[in-house]
C-alpha atoms as a PDB file:
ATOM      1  CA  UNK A   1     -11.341 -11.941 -12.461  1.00  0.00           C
ATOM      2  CA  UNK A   2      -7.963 -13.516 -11.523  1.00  0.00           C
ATOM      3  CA  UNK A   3      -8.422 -15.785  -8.072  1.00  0.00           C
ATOM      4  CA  UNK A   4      -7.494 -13.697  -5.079  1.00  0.00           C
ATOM      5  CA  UNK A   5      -9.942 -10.722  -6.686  1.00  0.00           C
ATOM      6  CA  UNK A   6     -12.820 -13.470  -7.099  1.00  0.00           C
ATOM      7  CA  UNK A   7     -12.371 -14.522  -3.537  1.00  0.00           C
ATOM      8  CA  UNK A   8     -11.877 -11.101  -2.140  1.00  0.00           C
ATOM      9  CA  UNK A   9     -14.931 -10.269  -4.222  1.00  0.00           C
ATOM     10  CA  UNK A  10     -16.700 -13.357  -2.682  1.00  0.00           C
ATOM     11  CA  UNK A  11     -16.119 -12.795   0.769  1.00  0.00           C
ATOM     12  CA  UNK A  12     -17.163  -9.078   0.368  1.00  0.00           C
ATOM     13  CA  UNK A  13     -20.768 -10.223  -1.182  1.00  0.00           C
ATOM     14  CA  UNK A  14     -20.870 -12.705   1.831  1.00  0.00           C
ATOM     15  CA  UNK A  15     -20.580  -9.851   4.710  1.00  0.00           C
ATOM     16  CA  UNK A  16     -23.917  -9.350   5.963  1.00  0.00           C
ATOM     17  CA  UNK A  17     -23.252  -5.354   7.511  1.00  0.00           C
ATOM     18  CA  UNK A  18     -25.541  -2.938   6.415  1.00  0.00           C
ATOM     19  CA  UNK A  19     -22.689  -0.200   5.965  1.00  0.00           C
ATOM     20  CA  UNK A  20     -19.879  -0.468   3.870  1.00  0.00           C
ATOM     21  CA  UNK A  21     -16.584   0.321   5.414  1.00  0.00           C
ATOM     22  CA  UNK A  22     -13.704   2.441   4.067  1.00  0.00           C
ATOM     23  CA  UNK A  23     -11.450  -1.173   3.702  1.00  0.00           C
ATOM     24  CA  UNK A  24     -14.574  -2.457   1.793  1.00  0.00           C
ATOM     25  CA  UNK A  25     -14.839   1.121  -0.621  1.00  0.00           C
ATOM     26  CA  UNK A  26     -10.913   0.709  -1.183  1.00  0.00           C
ATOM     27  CA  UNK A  27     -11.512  -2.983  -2.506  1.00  0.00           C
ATOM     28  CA  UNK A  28     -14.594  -1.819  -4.514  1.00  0.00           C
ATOM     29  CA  UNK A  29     -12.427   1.043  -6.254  1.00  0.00           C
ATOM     30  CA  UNK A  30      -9.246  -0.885  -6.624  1.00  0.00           C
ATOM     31  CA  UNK A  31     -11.128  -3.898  -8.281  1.00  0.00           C
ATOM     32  CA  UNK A  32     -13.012  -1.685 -10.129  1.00  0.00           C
ATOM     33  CA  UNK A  33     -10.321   0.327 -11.756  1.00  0.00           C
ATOM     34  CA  UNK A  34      -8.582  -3.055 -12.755  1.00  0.00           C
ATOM     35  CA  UNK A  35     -11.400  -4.319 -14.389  1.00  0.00           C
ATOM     36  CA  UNK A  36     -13.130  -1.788 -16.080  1.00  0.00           C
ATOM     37  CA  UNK A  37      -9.466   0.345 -16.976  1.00  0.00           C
ATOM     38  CA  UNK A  38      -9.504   3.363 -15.476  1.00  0.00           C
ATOM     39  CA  UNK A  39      -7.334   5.272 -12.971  1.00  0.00           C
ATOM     40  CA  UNK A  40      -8.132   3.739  -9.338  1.00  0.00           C
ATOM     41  CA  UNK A  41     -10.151   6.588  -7.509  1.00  0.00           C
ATOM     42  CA  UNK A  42     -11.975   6.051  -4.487  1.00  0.00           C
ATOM     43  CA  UNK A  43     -15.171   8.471  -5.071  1.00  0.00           C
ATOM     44  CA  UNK A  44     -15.454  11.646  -2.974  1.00  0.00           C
ATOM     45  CA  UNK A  45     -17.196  11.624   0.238  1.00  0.00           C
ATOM     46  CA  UNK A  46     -18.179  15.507  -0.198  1.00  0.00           C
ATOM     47  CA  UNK A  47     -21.539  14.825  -2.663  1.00  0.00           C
ATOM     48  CA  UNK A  48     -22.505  11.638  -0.444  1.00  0.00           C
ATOM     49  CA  UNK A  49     -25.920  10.842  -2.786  1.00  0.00           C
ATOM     50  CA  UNK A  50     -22.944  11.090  -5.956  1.00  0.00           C
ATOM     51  CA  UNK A  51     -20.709   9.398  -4.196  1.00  0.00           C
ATOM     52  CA  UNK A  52     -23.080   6.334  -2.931  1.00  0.00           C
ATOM     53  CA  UNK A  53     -24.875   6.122  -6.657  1.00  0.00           C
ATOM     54  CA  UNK A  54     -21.042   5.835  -7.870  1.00  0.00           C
ATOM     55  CA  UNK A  55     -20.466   3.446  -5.548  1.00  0.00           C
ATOM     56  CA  UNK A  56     -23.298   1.588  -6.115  1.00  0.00           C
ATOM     57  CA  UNK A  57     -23.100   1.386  -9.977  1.00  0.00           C
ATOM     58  CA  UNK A  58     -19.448  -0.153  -9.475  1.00  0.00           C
ATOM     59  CA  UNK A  59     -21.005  -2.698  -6.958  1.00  0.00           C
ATOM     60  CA  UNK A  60     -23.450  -4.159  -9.610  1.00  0.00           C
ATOM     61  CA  UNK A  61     -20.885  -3.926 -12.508  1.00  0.00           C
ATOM     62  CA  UNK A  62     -18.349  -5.510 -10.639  1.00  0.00           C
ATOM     63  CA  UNK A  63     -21.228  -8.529  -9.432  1.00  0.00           C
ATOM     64  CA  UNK A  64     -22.289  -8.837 -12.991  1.00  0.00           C
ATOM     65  CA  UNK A  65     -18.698  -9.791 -13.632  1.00  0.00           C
ATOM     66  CA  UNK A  66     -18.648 -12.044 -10.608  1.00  0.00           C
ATOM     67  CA  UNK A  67     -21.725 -13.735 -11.642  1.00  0.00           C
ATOM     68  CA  UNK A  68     -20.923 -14.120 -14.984  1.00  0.00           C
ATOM     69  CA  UNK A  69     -16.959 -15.450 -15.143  1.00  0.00           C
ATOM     70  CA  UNK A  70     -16.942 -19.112 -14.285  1.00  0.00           C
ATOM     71  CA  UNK A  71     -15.387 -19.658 -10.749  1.00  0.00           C
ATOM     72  CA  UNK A  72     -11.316 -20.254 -10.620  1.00  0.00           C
ATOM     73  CA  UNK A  73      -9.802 -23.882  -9.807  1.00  0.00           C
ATOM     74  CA  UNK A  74      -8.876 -24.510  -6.118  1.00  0.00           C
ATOM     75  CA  UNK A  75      -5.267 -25.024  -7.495  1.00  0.00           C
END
């Protein structure tokens, strides 16, 4: 993950609100389509269970990443 992602990532992990908000589903897709190559698509709020299962699978791919690239320099 290139710096501003990792911190964008980092301060997303760090929010505490039990709902995710549409800003917060646009970061998840965006990052997610970067990452794991794939045409950025934010998933369709018409099948909410598909939608929130989609969105959660890209939230735990996208931590494993996190959690497993070292952190980027300050500089």
């Amino acid at each position: 993950m290139d710096k501003k992602d990792w911190y964008s990532w980092l301060a997303f992990r760090e929010n505490i609100e039990p709902t995710i908000s549409k800003e917060e589903i646009k970061l998840i897709s965006k990052l997610h389509a970067k990452y794991f190559n794939h045409v950025f698509a934010i998933p369709c709020s018409c099948s909410p269970k598909k939608s929130k299962r989609k969105i959660e699978k890209w939230i735990n791919e996208l931590n494993t990443m996190f959690e497993t690239q070292p952190k980027p320099r300050y500089r």
